[in-house]
N, C-alpha and C. Protein backbone atom coordinates (compact mmCIF):
# COMPACT_ATOMS: atom_id res chain seq x y z
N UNK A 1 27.59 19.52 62.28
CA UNK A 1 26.42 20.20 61.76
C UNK A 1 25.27 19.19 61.71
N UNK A 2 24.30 19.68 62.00
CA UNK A 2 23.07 18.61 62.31
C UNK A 2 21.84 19.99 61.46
N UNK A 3 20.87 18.41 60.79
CA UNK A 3 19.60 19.06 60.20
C UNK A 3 18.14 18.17 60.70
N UNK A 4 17.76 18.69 60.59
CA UNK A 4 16.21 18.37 60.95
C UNK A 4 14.96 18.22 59.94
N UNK A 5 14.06 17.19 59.31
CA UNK A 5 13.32 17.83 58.67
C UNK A 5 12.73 16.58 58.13
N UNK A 6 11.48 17.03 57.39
CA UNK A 6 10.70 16.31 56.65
C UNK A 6 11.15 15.26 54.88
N UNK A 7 10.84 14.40 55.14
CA UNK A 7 11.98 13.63 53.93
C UNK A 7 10.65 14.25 52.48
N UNK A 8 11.14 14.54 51.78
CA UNK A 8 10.32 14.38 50.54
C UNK A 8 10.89 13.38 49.47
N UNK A 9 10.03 12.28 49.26
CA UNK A 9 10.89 11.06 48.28
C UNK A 9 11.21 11.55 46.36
N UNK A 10 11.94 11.25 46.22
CA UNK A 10 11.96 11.07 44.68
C UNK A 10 12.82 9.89 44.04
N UNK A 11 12.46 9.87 42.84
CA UNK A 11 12.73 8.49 41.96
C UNK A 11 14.19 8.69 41.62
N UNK A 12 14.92 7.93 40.50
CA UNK A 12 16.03 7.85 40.15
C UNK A 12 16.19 9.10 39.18
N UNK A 13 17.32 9.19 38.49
CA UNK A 13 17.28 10.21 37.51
C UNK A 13 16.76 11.16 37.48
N UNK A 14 16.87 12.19 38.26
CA UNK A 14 16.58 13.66 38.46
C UNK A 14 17.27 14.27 37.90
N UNK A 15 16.84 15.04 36.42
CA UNK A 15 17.52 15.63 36.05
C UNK A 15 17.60 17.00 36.39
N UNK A 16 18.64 18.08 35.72
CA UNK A 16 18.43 19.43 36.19
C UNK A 16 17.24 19.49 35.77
N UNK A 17 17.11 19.37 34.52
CA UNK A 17 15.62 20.02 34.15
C UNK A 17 14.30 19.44 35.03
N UNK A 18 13.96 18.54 35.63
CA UNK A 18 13.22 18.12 36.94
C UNK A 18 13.82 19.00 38.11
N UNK A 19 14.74 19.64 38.57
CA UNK A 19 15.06 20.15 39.36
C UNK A 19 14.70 21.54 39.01
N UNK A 20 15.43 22.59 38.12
CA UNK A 20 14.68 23.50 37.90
C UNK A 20 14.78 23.86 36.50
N UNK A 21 13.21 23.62 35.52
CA UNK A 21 12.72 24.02 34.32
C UNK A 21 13.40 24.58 33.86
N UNK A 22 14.01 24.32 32.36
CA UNK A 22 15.02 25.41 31.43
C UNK A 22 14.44 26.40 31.36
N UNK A 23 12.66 26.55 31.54
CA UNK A 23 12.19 27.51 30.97
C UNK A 23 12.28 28.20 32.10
N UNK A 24 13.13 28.31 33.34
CA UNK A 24 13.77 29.55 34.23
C UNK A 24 14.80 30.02 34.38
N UNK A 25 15.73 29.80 33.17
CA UNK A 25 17.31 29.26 33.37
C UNK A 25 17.38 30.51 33.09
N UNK A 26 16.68 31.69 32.48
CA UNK A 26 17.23 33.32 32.35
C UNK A 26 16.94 34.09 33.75
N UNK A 27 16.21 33.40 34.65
CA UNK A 27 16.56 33.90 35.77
C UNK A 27 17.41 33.19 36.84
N UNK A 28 17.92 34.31 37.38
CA UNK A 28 19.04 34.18 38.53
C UNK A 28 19.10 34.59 40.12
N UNK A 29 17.69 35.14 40.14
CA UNK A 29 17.56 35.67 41.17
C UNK A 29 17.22 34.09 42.30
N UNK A 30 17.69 33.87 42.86
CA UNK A 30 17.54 32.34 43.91
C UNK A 30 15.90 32.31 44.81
N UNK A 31 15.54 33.07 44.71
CA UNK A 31 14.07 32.83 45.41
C UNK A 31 13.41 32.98 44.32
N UNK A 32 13.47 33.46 43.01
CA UNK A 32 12.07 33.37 42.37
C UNK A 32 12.54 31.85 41.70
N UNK A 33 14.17 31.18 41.68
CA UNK A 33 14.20 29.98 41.51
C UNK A 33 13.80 29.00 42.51
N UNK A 34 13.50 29.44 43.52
CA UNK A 34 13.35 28.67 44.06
C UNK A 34 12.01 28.26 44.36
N UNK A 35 10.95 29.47 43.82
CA UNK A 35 9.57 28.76 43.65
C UNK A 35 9.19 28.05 42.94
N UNK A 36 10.51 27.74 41.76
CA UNK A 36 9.90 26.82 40.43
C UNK A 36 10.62 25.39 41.03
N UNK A 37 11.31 25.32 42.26
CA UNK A 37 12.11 24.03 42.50
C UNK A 37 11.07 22.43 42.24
N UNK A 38 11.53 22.08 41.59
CA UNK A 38 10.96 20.11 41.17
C UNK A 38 9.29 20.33 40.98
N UNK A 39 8.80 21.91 40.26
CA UNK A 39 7.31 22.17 40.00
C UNK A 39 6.95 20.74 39.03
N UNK A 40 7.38 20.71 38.12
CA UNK A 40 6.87 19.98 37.36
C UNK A 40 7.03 18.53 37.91
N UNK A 41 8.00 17.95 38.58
CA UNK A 41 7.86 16.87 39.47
C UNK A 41 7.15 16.33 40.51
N UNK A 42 6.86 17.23 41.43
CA UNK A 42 5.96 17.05 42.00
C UNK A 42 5.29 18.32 42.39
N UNK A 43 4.04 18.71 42.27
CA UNK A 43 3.53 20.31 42.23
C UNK A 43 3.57 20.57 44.10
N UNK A 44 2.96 19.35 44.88
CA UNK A 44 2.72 19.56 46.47
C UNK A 44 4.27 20.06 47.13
N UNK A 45 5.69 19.97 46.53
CA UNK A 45 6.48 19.96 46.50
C UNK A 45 6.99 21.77 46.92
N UNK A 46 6.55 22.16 45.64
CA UNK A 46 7.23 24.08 45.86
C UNK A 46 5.53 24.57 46.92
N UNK A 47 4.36 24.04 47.15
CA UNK A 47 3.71 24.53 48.02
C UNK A 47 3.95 24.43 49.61
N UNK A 48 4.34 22.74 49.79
CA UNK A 48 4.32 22.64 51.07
C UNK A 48 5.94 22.40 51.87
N UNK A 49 6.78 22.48 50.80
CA UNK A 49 8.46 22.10 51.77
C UNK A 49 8.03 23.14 52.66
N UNK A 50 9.30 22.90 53.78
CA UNK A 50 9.11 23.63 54.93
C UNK A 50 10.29 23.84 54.64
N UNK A 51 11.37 24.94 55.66
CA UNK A 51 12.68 25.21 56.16
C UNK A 51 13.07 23.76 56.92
N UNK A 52 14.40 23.52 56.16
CA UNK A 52 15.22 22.43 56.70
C UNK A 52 14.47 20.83 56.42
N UNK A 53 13.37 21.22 55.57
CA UNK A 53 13.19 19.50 54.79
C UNK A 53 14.44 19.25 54.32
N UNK A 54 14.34 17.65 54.23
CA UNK A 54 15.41 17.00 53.13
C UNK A 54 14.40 16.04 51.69
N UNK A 55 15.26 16.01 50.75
CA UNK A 55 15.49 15.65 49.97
C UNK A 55 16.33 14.46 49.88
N UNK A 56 15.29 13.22 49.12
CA UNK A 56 15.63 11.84 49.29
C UNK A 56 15.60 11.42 48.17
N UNK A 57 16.39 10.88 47.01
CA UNK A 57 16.57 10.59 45.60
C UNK A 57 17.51 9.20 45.71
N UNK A 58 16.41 8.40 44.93
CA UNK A 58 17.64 7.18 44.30
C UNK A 58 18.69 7.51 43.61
N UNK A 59 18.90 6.80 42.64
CA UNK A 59 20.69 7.23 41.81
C UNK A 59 20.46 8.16 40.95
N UNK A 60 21.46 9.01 40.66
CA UNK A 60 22.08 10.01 39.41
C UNK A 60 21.34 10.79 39.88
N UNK A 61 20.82 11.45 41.24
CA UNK A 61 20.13 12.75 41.31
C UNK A 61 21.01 13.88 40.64
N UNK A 62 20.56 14.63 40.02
CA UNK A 62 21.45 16.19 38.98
C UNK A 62 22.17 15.69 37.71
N UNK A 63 21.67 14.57 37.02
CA UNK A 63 22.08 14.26 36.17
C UNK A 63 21.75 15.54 34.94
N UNK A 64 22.27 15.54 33.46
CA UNK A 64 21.68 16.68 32.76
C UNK A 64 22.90 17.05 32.24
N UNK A 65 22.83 18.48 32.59
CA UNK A 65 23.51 19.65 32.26
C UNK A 65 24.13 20.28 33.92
N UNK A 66 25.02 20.67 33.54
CA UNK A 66 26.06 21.31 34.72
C UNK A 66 25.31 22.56 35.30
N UNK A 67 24.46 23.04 34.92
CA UNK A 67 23.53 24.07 35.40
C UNK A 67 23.73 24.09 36.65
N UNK A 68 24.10 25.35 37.57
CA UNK A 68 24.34 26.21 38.78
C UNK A 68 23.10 26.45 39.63
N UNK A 69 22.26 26.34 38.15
CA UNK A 69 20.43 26.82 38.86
C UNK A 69 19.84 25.42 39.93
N UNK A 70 20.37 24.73 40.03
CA UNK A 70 19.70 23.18 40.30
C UNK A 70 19.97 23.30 41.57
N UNK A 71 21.14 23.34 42.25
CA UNK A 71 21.68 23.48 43.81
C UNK A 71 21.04 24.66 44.53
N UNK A 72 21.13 25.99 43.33
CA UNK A 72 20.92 27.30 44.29
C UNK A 72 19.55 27.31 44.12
N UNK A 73 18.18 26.57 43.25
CA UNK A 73 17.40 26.36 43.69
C UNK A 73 16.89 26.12 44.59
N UNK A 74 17.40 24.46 45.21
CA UNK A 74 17.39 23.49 46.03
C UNK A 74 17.80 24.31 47.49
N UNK A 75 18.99 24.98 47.51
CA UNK A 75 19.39 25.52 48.69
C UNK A 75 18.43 26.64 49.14
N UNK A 76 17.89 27.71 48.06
CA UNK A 76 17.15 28.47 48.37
C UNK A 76 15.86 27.94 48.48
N UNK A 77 15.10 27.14 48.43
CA UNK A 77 14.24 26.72 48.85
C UNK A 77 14.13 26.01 50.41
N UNK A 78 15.19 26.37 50.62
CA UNK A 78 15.30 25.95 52.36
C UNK A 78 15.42 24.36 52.52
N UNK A 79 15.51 23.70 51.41
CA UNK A 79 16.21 22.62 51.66
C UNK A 79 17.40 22.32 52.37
N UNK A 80 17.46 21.46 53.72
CA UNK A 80 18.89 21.55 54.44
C UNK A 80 19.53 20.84 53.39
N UNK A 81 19.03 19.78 53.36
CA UNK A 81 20.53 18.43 52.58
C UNK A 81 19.86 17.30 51.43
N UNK A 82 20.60 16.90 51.02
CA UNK A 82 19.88 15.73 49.57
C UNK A 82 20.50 14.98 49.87
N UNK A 83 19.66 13.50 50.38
CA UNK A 83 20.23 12.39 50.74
C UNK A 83 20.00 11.41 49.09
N UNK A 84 20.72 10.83 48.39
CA UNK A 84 20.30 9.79 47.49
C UNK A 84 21.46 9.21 47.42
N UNK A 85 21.24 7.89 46.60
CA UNK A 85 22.18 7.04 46.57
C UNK A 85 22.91 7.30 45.58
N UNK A 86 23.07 8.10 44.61
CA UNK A 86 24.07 8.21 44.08
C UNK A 86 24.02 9.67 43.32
N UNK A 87 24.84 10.54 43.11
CA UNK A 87 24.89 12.00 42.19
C UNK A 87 25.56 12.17 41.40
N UNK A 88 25.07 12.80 40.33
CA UNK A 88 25.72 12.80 39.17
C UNK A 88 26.83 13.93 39.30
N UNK A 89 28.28 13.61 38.98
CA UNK A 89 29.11 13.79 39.14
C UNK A 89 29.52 15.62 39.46
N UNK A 90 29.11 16.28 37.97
CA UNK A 90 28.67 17.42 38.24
C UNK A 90 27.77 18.37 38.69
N UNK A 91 26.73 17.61 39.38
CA UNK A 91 26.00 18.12 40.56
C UNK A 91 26.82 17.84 41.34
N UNK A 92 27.33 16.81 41.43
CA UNK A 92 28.12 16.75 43.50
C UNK A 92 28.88 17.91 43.26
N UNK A 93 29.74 18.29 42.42
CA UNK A 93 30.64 19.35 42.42
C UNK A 93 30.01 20.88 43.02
N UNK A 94 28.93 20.62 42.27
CA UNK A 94 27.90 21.82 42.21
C UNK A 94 27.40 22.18 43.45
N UNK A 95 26.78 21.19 43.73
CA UNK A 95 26.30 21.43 45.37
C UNK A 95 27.01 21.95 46.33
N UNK A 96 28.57 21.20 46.21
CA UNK A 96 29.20 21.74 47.50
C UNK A 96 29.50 23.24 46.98
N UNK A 97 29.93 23.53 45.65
CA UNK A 97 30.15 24.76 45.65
C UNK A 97 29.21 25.83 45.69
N UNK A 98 27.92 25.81 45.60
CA UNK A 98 26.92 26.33 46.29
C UNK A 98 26.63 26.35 47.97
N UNK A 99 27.33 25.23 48.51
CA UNK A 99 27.14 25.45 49.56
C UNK A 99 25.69 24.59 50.22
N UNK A 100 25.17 23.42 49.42
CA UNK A 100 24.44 22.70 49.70
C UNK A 100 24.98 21.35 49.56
N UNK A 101 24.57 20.94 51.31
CA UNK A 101 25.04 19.44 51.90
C UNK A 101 24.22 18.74 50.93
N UNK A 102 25.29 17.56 50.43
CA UNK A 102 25.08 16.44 49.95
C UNK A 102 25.50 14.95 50.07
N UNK A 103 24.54 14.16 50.30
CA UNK A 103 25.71 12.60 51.17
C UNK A 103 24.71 11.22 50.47
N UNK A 104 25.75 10.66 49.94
CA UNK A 104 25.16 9.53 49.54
C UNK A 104 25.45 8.21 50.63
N UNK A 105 24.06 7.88 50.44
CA UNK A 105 23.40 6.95 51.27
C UNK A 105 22.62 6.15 50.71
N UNK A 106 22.86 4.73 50.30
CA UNK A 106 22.07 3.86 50.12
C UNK A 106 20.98 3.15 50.68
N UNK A 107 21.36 2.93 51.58
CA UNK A 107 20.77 2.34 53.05
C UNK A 107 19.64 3.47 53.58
N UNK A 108 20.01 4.85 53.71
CA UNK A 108 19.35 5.83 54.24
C UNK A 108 17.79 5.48 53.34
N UNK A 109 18.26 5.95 51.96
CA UNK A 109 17.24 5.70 50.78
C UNK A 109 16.37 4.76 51.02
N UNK A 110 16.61 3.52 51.25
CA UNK A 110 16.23 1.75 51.11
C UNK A 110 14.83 2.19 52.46
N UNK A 111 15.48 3.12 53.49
CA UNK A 111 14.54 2.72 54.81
C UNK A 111 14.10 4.33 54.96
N UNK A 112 13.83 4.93 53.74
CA UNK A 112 13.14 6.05 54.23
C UNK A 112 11.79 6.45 53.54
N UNK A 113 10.86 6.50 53.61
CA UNK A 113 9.90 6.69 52.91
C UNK A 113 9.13 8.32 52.78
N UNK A 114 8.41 8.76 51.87
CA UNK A 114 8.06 10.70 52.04
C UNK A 114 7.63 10.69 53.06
N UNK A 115 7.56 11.85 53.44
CA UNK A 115 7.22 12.41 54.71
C UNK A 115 7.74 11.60 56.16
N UNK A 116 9.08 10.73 56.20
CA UNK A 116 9.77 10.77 57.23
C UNK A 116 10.32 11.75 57.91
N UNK A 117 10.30 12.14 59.21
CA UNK A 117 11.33 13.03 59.98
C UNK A 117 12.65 11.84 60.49
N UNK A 118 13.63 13.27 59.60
CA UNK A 118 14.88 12.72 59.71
C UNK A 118 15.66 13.73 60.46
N UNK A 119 16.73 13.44 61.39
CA UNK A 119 17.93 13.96 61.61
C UNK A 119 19.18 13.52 61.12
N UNK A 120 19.99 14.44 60.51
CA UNK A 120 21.08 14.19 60.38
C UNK A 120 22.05 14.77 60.66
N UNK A 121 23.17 14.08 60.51
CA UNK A 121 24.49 14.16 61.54
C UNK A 121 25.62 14.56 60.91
N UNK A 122 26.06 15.33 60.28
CA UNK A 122 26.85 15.64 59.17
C UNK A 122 28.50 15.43 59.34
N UNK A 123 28.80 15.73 60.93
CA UNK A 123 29.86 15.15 61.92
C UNK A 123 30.17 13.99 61.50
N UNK A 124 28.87 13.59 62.06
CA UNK A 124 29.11 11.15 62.15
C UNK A 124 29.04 10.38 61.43
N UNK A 125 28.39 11.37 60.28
CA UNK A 125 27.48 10.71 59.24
C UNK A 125 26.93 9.58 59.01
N UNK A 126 25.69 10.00 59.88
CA UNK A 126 24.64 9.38 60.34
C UNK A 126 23.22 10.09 60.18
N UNK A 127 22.23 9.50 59.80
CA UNK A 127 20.96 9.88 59.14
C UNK A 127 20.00 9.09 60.20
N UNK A 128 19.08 9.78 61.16
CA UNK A 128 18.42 8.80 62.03
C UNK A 128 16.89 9.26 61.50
N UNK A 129 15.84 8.15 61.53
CA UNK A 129 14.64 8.39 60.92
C UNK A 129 13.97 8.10 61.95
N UNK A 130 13.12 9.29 62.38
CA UNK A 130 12.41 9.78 63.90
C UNK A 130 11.68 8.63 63.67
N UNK A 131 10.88 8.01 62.30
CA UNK A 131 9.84 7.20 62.29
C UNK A 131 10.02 5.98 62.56
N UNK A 132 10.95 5.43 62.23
CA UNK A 132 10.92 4.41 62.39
C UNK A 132 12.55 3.92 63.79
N UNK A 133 13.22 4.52 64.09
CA UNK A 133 14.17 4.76 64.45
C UNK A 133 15.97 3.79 64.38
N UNK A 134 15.42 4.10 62.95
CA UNK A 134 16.53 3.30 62.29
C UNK A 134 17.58 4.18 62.10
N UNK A 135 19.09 4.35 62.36
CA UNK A 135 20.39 5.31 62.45
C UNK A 135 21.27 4.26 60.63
N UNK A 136 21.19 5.35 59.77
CA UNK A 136 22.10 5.02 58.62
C UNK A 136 23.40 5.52 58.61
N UNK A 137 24.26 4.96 58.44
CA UNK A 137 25.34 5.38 57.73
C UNK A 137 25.40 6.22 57.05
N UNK A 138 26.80 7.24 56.62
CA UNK A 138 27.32 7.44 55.48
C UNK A 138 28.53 8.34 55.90
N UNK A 139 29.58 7.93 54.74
CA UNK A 139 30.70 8.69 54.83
C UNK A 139 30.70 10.49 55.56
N UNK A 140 31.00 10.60 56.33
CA UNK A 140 31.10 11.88 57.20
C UNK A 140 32.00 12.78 55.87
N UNK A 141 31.13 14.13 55.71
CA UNK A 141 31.75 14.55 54.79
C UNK A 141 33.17 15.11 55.45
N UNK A 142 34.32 15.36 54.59
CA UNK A 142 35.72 15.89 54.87
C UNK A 142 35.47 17.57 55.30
N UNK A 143 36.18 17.52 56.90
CA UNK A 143 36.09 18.86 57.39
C UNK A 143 36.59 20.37 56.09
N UNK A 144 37.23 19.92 55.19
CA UNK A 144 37.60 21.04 54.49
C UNK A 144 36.03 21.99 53.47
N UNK A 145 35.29 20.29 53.51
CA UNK A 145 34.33 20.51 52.41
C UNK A 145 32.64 20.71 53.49
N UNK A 146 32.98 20.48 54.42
CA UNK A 146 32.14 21.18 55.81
C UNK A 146 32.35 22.27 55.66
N UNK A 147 33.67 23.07 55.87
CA UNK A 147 34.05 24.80 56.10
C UNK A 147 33.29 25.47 54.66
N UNK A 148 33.37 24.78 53.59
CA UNK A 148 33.06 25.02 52.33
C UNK A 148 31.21 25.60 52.79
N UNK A 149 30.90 24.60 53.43
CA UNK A 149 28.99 24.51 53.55
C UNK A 149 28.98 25.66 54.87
N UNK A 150 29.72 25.76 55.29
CA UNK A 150 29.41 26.67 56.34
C UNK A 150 29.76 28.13 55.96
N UNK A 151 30.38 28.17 55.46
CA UNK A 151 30.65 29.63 54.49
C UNK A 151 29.71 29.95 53.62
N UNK A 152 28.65 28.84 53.40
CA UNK A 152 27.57 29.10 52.38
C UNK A 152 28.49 28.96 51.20
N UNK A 153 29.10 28.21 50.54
CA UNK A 153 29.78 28.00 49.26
C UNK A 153 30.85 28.69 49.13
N UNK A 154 31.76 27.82 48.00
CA UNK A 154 32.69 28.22 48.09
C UNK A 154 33.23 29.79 47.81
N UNK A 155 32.65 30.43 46.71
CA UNK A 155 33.38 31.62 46.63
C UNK A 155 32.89 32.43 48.21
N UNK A 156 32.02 32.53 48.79
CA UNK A 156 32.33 33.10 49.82
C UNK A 156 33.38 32.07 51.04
N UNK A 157 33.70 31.23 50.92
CA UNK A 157 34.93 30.35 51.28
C UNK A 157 35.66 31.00 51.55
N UNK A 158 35.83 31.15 50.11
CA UNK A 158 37.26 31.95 49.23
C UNK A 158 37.30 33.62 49.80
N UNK A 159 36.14 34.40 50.01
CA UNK A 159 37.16 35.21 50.40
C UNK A 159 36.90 35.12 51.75
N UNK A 160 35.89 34.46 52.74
CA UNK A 160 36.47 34.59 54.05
C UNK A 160 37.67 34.26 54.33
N UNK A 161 38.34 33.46 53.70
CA UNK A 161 39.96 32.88 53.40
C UNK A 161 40.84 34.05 53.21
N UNK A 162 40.63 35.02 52.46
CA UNK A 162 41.22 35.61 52.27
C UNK A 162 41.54 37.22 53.20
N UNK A 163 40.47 37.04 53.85
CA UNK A 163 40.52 38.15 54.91
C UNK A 163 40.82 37.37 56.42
């Protein structure tokens, strides 16, 4: 699986609530969450992402609260993937079970700056930055937890599995 897209940078410690405002947490509908995605973080952010930007965070990106709203934000906002160097434990969980690619990359982080075009390689795991044309590392995610992202998350996983 390969993505394409515009890097948007962010700092360390992203919490849910930087990801998406408590004050939307009574809604559930994924596109009106997804117009409030990282508003208060950066406002140019919910105006100008495109389909298949990425998302570039130093350490503990989804730190917080276990909140569900943070990924299906992120995913519904047409974000392909969140590259940072490190995730907080129950976001990584979160993400894949939403069905949004996540890969930590240190190195990726170190040599990518906003508004890089990146490809990535989800196979090789490999992150190449059109700009500068530097190829990063990172652990190739496990084919089981690929099928997971390609099903769009797990409960639909679960029942394409089952039929």
């Amino acid at each position: 699986m390969k993505f394409r897209g515009r890097a948007w940078r962010f700092g360390s410690n992203i919490d849910t609530d930087a990801i998406i405002p408590a004050r939307y947490l009574n809604v559930s509908d994924p596109e009106e969450l997804a117009r409030h995605c990282m508003e208060d973080e950066n406002p140019k952010f919910v105006k100008e992402v495109k389909q298949g930007d990425i998302i570039i965070a130093d350490s503990n990106f989804g730190c917080g609260s276990s909140r569900e709203h943070a990924p299906i934000a992120i995913k519904a906002k047409g974000i392909s993937c969140v590259i940072a160097r490190s995730f907080a434990r129950i976001f990584y969980r979160n993400a894949f079970n939403m069905g949004l690619p996540i890969i930590e990359s240190g190195e990726a982080v170190d040599g990518t700056e906003d508004g890089h075009e990146l490809e990535v390689d989800l196979d090789r795991g490999e992150i190449r930055n059109e700009m500068t044309g530097r190829v990063f590392k990172s652990s190739p995610i496990p084919p089981f937890m690929q099928r997971i992202i390609d099903d769009g998350g797990l409960m639909e996983h679960i029942a394409r599995r089952r039929n």
